[in-house]
Protein backbone atom coordinates (compact mmCIF):
# COMPACT_ATOMS: atom_id res chain seq x y z
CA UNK A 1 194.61 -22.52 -87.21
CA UNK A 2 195.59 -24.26 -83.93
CA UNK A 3 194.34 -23.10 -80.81
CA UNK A 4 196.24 -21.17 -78.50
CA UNK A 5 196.10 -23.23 -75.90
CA UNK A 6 197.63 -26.42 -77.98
CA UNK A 7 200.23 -23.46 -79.50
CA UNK A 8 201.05 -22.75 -75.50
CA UNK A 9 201.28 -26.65 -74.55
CA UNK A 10 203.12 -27.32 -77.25
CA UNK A 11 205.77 -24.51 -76.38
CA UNK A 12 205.99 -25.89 -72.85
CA UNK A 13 206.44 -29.23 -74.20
CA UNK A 14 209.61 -28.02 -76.47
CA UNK A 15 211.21 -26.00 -73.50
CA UNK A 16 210.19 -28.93 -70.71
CA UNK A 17 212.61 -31.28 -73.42
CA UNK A 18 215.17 -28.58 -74.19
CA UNK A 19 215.41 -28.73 -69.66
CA UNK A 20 215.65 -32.43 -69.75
CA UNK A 21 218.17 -32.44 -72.24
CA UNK A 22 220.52 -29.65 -70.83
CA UNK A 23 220.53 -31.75 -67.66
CA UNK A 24 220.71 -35.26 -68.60
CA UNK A 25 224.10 -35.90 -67.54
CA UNK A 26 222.75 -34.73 -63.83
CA UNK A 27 219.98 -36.75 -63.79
CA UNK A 28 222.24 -39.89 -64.99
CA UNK A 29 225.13 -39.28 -62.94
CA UNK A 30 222.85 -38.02 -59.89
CA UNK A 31 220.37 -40.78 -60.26
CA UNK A 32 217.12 -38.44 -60.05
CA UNK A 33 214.70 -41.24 -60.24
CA UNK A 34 212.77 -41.64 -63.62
CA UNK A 35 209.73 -43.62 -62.95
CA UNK A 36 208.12 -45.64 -65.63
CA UNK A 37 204.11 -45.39 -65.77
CA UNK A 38 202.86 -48.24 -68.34
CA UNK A 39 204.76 -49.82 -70.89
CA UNK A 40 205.74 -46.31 -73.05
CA UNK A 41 205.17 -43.46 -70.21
CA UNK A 42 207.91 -41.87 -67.63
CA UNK A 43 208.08 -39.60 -65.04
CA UNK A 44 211.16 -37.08 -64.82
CA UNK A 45 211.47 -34.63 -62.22
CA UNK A 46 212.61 -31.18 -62.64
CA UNK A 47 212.62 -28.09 -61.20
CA UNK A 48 209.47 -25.70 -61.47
CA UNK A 49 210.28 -23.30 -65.05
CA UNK A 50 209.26 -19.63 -64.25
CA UNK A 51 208.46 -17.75 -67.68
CA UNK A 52 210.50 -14.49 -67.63
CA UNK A 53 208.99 -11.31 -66.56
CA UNK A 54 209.71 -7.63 -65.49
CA UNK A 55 208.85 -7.35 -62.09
CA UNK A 56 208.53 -3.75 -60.74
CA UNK A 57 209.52 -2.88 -57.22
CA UNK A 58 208.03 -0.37 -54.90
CA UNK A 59 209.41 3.39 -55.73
CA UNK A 60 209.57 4.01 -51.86
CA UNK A 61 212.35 1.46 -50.61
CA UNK A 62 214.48 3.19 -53.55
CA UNK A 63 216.63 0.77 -55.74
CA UNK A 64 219.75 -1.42 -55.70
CA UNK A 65 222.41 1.12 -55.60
CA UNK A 66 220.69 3.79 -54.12
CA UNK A 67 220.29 5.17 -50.63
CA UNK A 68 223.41 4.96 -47.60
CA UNK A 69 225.45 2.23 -47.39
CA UNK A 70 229.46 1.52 -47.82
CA UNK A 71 231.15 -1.03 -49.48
CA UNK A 72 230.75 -4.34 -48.50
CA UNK A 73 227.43 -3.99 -46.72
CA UNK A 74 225.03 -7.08 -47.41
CA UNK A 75 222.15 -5.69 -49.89
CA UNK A 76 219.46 -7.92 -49.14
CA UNK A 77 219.90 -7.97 -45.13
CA UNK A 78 220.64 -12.00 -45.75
CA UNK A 79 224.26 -11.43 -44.46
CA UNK A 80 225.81 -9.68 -41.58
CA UNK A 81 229.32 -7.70 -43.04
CA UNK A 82 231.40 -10.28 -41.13
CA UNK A 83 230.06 -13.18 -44.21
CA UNK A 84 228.29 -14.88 -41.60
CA UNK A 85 224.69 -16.02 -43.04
CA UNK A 86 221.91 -14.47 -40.92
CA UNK A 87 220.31 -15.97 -38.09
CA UNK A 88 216.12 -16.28 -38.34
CA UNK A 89 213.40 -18.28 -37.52
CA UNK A 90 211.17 -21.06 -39.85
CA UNK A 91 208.99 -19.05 -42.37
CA UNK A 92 205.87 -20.38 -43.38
CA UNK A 93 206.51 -19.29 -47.19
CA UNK A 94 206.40 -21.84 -49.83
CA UNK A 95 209.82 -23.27 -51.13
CA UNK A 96 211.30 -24.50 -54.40
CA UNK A 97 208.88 -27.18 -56.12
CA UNK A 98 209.94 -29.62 -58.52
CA UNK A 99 207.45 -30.55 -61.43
CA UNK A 100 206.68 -33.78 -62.58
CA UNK A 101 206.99 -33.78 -66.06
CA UNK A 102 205.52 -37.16 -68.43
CA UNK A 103 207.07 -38.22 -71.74
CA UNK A 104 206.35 -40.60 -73.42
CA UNK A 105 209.62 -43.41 -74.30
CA UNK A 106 210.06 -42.15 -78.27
CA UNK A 107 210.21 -38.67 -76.74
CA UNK A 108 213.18 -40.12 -74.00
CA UNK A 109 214.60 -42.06 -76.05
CA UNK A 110 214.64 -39.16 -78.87
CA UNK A 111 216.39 -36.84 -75.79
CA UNK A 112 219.48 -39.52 -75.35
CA UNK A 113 219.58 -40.14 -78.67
CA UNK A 114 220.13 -36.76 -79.86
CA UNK A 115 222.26 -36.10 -76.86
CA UNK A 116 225.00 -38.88 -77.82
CA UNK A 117 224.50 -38.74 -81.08
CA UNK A 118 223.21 -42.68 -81.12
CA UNK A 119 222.57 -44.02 -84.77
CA UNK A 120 219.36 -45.99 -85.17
CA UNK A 121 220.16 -49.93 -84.82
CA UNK A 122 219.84 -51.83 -87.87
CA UNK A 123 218.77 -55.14 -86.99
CA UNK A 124 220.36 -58.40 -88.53
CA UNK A 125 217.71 -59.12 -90.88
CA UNK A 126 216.04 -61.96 -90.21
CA UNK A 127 212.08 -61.28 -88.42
CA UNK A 128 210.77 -63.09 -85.56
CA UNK A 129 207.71 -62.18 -83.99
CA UNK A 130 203.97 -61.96 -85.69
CA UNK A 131 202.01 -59.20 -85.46
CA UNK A 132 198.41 -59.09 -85.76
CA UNK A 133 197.48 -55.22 -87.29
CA UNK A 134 193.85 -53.49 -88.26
CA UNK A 135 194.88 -51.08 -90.80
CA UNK A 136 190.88 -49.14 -91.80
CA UNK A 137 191.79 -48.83 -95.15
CA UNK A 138 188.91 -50.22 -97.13
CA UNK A 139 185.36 -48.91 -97.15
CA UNK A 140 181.85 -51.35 -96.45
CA UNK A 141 178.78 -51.40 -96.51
CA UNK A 142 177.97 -52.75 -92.59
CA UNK A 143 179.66 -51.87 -89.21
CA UNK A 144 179.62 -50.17 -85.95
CA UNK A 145 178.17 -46.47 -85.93
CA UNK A 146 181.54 -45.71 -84.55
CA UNK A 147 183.12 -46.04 -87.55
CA UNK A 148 180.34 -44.59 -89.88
CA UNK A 149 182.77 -42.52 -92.72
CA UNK A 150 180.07 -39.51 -92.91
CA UNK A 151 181.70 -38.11 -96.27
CA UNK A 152 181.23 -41.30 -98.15
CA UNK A 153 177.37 -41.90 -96.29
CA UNK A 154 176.47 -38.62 -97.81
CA UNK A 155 177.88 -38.88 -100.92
CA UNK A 156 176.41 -42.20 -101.61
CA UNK A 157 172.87 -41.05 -100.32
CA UNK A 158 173.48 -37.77 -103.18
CA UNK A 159 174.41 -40.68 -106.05
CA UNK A 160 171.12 -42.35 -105.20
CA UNK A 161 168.91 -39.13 -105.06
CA UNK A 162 170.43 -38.03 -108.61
CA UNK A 163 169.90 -41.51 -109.86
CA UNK A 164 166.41 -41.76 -108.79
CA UNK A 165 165.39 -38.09 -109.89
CA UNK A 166 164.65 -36.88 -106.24
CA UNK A 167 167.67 -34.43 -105.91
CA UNK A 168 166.59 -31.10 -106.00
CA UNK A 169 168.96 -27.90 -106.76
CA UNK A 170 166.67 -25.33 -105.27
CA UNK A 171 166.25 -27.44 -101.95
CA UNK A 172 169.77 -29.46 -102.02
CA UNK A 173 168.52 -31.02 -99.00
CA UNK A 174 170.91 -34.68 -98.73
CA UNK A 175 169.17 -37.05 -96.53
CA UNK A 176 171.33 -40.61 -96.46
CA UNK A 177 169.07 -43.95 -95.51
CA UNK A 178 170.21 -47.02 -93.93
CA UNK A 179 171.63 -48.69 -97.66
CA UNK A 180 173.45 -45.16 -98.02
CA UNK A 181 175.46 -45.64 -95.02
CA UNK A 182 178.95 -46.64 -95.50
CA UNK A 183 181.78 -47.89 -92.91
CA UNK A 184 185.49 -47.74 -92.56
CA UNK A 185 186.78 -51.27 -92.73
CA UNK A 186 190.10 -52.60 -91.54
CA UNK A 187 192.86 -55.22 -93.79
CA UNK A 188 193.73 -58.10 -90.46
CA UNK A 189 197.34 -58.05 -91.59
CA UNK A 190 199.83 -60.86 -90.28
CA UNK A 191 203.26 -58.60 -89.74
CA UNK A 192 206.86 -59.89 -88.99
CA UNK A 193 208.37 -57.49 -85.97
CA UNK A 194 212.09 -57.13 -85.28
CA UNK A 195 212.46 -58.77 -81.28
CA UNK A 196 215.38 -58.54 -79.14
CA UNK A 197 216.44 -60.18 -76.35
CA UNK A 198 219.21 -58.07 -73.51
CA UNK A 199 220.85 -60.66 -70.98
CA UNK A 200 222.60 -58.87 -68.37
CA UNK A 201 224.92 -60.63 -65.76
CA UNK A 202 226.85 -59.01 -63.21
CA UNK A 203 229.48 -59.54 -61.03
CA UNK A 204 227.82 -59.62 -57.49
CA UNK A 205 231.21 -61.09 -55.49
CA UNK A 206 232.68 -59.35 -52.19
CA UNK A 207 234.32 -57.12 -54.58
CA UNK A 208 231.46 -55.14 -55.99
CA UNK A 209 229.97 -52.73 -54.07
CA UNK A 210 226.64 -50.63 -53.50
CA UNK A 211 228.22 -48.02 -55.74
CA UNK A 212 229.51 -50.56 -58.37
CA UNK A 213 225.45 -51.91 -58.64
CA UNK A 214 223.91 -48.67 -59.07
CA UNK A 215 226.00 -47.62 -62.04
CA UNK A 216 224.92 -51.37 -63.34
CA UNK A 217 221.11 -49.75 -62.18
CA UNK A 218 221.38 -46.71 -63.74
CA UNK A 219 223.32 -47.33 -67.20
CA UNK A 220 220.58 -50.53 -67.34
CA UNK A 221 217.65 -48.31 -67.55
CA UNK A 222 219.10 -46.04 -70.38
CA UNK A 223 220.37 -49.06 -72.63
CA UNK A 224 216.72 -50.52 -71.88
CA UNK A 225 215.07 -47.27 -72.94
CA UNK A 226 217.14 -47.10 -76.31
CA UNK A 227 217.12 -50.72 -77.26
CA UNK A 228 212.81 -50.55 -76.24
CA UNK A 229 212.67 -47.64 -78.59
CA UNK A 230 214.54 -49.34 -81.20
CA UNK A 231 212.14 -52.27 -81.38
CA UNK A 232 208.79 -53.38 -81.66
CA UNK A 233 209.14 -56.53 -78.70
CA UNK A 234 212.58 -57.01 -76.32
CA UNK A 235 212.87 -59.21 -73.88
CA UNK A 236 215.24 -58.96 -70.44
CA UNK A 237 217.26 -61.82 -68.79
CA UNK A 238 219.23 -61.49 -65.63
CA UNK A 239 222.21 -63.51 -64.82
CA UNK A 240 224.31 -62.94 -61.51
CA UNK A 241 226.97 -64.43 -60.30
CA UNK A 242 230.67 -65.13 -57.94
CA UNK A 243 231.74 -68.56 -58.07
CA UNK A 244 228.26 -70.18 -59.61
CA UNK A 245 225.95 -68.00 -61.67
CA UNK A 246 222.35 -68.27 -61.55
CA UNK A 247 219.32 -66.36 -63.45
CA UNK A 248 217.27 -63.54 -61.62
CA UNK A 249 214.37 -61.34 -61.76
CA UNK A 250 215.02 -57.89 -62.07
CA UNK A 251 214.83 -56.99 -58.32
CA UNK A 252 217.06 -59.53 -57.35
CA UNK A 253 219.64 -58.66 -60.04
CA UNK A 254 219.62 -54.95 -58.36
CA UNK A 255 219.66 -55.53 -54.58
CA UNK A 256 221.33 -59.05 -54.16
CA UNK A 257 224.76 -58.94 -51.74
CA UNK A 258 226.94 -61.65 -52.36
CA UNK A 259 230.34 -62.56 -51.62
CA UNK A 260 233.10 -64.93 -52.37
CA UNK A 261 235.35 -65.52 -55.40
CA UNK A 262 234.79 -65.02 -58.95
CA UNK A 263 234.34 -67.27 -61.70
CA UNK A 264 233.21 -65.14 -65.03
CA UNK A 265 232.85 -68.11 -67.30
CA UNK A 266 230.01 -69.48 -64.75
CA UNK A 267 228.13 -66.42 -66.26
CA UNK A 268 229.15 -67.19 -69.90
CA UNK A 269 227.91 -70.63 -69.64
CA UNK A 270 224.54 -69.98 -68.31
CA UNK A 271 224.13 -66.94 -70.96
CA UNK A 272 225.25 -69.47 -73.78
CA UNK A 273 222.35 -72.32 -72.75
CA UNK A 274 219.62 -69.64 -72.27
CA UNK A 275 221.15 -68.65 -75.89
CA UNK A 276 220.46 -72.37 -77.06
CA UNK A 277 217.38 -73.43 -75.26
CA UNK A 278 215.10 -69.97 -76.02
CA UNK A 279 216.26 -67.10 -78.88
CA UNK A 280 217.61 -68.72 -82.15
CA UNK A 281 219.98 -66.47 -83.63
CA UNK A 282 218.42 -66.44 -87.42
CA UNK A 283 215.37 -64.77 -85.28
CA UNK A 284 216.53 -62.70 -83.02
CA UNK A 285 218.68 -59.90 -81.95
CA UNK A 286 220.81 -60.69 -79.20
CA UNK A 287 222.46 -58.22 -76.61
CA UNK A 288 224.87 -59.86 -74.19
CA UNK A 289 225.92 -57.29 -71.49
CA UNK A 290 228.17 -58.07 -68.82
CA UNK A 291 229.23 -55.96 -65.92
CA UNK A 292 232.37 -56.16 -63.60
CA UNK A 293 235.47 -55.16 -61.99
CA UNK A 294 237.73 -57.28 -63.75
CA UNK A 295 238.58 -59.70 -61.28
CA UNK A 296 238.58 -63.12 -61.93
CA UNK A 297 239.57 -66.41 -60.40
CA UNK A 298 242.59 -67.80 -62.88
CA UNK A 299 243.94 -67.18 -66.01
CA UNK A 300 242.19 -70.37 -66.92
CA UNK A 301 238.80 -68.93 -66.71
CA UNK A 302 239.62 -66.47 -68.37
CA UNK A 303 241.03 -68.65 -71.10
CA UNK A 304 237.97 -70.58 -71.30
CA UNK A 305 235.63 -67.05 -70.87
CA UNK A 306 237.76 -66.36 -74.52
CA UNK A 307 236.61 -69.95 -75.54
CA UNK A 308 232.97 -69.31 -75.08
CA UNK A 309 233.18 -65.49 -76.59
CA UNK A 310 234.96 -67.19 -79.96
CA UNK A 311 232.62 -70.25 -80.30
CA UNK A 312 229.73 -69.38 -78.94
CA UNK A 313 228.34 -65.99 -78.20
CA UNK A 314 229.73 -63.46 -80.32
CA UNK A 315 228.75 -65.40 -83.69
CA UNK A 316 225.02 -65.22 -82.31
CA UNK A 317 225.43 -61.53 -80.73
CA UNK A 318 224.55 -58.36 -82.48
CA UNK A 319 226.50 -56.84 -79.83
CA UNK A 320 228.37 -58.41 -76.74
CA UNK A 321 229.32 -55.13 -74.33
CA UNK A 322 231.71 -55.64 -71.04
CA UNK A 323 231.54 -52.86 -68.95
CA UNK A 324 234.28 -52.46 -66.17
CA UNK A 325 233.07 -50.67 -63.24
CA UNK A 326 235.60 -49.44 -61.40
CA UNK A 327 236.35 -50.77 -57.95
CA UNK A 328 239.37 -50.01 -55.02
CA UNK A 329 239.32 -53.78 -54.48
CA UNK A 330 239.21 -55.04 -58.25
CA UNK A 331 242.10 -55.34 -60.54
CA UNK A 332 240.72 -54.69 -63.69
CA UNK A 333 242.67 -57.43 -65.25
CA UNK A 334 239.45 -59.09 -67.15
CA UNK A 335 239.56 -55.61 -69.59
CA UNK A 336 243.19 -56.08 -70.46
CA UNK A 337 242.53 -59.60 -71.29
CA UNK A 338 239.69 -58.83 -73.45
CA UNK A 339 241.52 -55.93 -75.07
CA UNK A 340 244.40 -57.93 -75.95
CA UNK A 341 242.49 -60.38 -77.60
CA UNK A 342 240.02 -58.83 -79.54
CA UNK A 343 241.00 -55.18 -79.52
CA UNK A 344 239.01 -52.03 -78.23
CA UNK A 345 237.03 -51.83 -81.86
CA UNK A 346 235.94 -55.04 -81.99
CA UNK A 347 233.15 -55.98 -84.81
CA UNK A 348 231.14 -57.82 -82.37
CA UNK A 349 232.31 -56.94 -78.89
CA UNK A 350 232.81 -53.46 -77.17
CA UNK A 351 234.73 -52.60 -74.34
CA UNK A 352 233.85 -49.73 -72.10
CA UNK A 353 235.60 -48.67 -68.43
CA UNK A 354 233.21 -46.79 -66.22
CA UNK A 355 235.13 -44.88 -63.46
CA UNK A 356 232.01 -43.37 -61.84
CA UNK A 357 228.86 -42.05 -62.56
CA UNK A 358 229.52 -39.66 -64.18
CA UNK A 359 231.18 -41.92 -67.17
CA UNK A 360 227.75 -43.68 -67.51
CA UNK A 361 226.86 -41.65 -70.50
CA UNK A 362 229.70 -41.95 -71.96
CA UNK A 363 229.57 -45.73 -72.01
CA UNK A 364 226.42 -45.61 -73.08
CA UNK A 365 227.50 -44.14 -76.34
CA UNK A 366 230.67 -46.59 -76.64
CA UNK A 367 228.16 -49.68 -76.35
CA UNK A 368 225.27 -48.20 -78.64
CA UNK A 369 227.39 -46.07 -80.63
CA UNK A 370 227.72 -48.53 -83.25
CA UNK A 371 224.12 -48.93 -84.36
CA UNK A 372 223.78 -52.71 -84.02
């Protein structure tokens, strides 16, 4: 039977994820800051969880209800009857806490999941990446006391004291020595691991703003954690761009200020050579997102943005996803181009408009809804 305590923490752990769930369109739309810690560990913040309880009160100060008093008159003494709040001084009482709660990126990942409904991905097929794993299946005869299997050391040393006449029934006494003692012993198996690669480029001209680039931020960091939880390696590009496009790090993605015109296919072009020069499409799963406001520099950009889609990056994409973040100073006129040519239900490329922050979510599930 499990121990209490692990009975208790696992409770916690249930109603800490039920919390998390219940409130992950705040902490999206909000931006609470999830921290990662490692490679498969987060952060979240919530507020402290009180387990409920009867609390008694003190017979003498009566109840709620009782006593003198008219109608109106403020019950705790917070509020004078006019609806003006009370006037006091600091207290030196402790406030509201907020607990800092880690999960792990399946249990995140699980969260979103089950909170848009997201199917697992099936990837194209074709494998990519070795993997070198120790699976202990096999038993020997040398190792490590570390990984000494006990069970099959004792019942060896019991074989050789039968087979050698020195077991005795009234003293069943089992005493291994060093030929009795057996090991666990691992296959070195060569595995083939699913790998993706996400290339994001964003629009970074006059027209998008500091609101426009946290959405990008925000809805970033929950594709990432779905697509990481979805397979065993991924790998993150960053293209920016106005007139030129160039690639990034991830900090500069997030924080550069640009201005200027727009040219989108400066973006495509870069995305298709990185394409070319580093993730062959028979190996790898490829994830094109690209974020704007849907302004762009001439309808013959655009026409050659369509050129590059047809030829080029949606027959290599699992996915392509434009997202059109809403802007006062962008026209939106990239999304009805896109829409007219391929449609909203595109096989390979999905359109999403995100009005705010509080539509990230929502995009979310148009881009991974599909389960490719």
């Amino acid at each position: 039977m499990d121990h209490p305590i692990k009975r208790d923490h696992a409770r916690f752990r249930k109603i800490v994820k039920g919390k998390i769930r219940e409130n992950l369109r705040r902490y999206v739309s909000q931006g609470n800051q999830i921290i990662p810690k490692g490679t498969d560990q987060f952060t979240v913040p919530m507020p402290s969880i009180d387990i409920p309880r009867f609390r008694f009160g003190d017979k003498s100060q009566g109840g709620m209800g009782q006593g003198q008093g008219q109608p109106g008159d403020p019950v705790d003494g917070q509020q004078d009857p006019n609806g003006q709040p009370g006037q006091g001084e600091a207290g030196e009482g402790e406030g509201n806490k907020e607990l800092e709660v880690e999960l792990s990126l399946e249990e995140l990942a699980r969260i979103l999941g089950e909170e848009l409904e997201l199917p697992n991905i099936e990837p194209k097929g074709k494998k990519s990446l070795q993997s070198v794993v120790d699976r202990y299946t096999n038993i020997g005869t040398t190792g490590p006391d570390s990984l000494r299997h006990l069970r099959r050391t004792y019942k060896q040393a019991l074989k050789r004291q039968i087979a050698t006449d020195s077991y005795d029934p009234e003293n069943p006494a089992v005493i291994p020595i060093r030929r009795d003692f057996r090991y666990r012993s691992a296959d070195t198996k060569v595995e083939m691991q699913n790998a993706a690669v996400v290339i994001y480029m964003m629009d970074v001209s006059g027209s998008m703003g500091d609101e426009q680039k946290e959405i990008v931020r925000t809805e970033s960091f929950w594709i990432n954690l779905w697509l990481k939880s979805q397979y065993k390696d991924i790998e993150i590009r960053y293209i920016i761009h106005d007139a030129t496009a160039k690639e990034v790090d991830e900090h500069t993605f997030f924080r550069t200020r640009e201005s200027g015109g727009t040219l989108i296919s400066s973006a495509y072009n870069l995305c298709k050579e990185i394409i070319e020069k580093d993730y062959n499409p028979n190996e790898w799963n490829i994830y094109p997102f690209h974020f704007s406001d849907g302004d762009n520099w001439s309808a013959d950009d655009t026409k050659l943005c369509l050129e590059l889609l047809d030829k080029v990056i949606l027959p290599v994409s699992n996915n392509f996803c434009y997202g059109q973040v809403e802007s006062r100073y962008g026209s939106g006129q990239f999304y009805k181009d896109l829409a007219a040519k391929y449609g909203t239900t595109s096989d390979k490329l999905t359109l999403s408009k995100i009005k705010n922050k509080e539509g990230i979510l929502d995009s979310i599930k148009e881009f991974l809804g599909k389960g490719k």
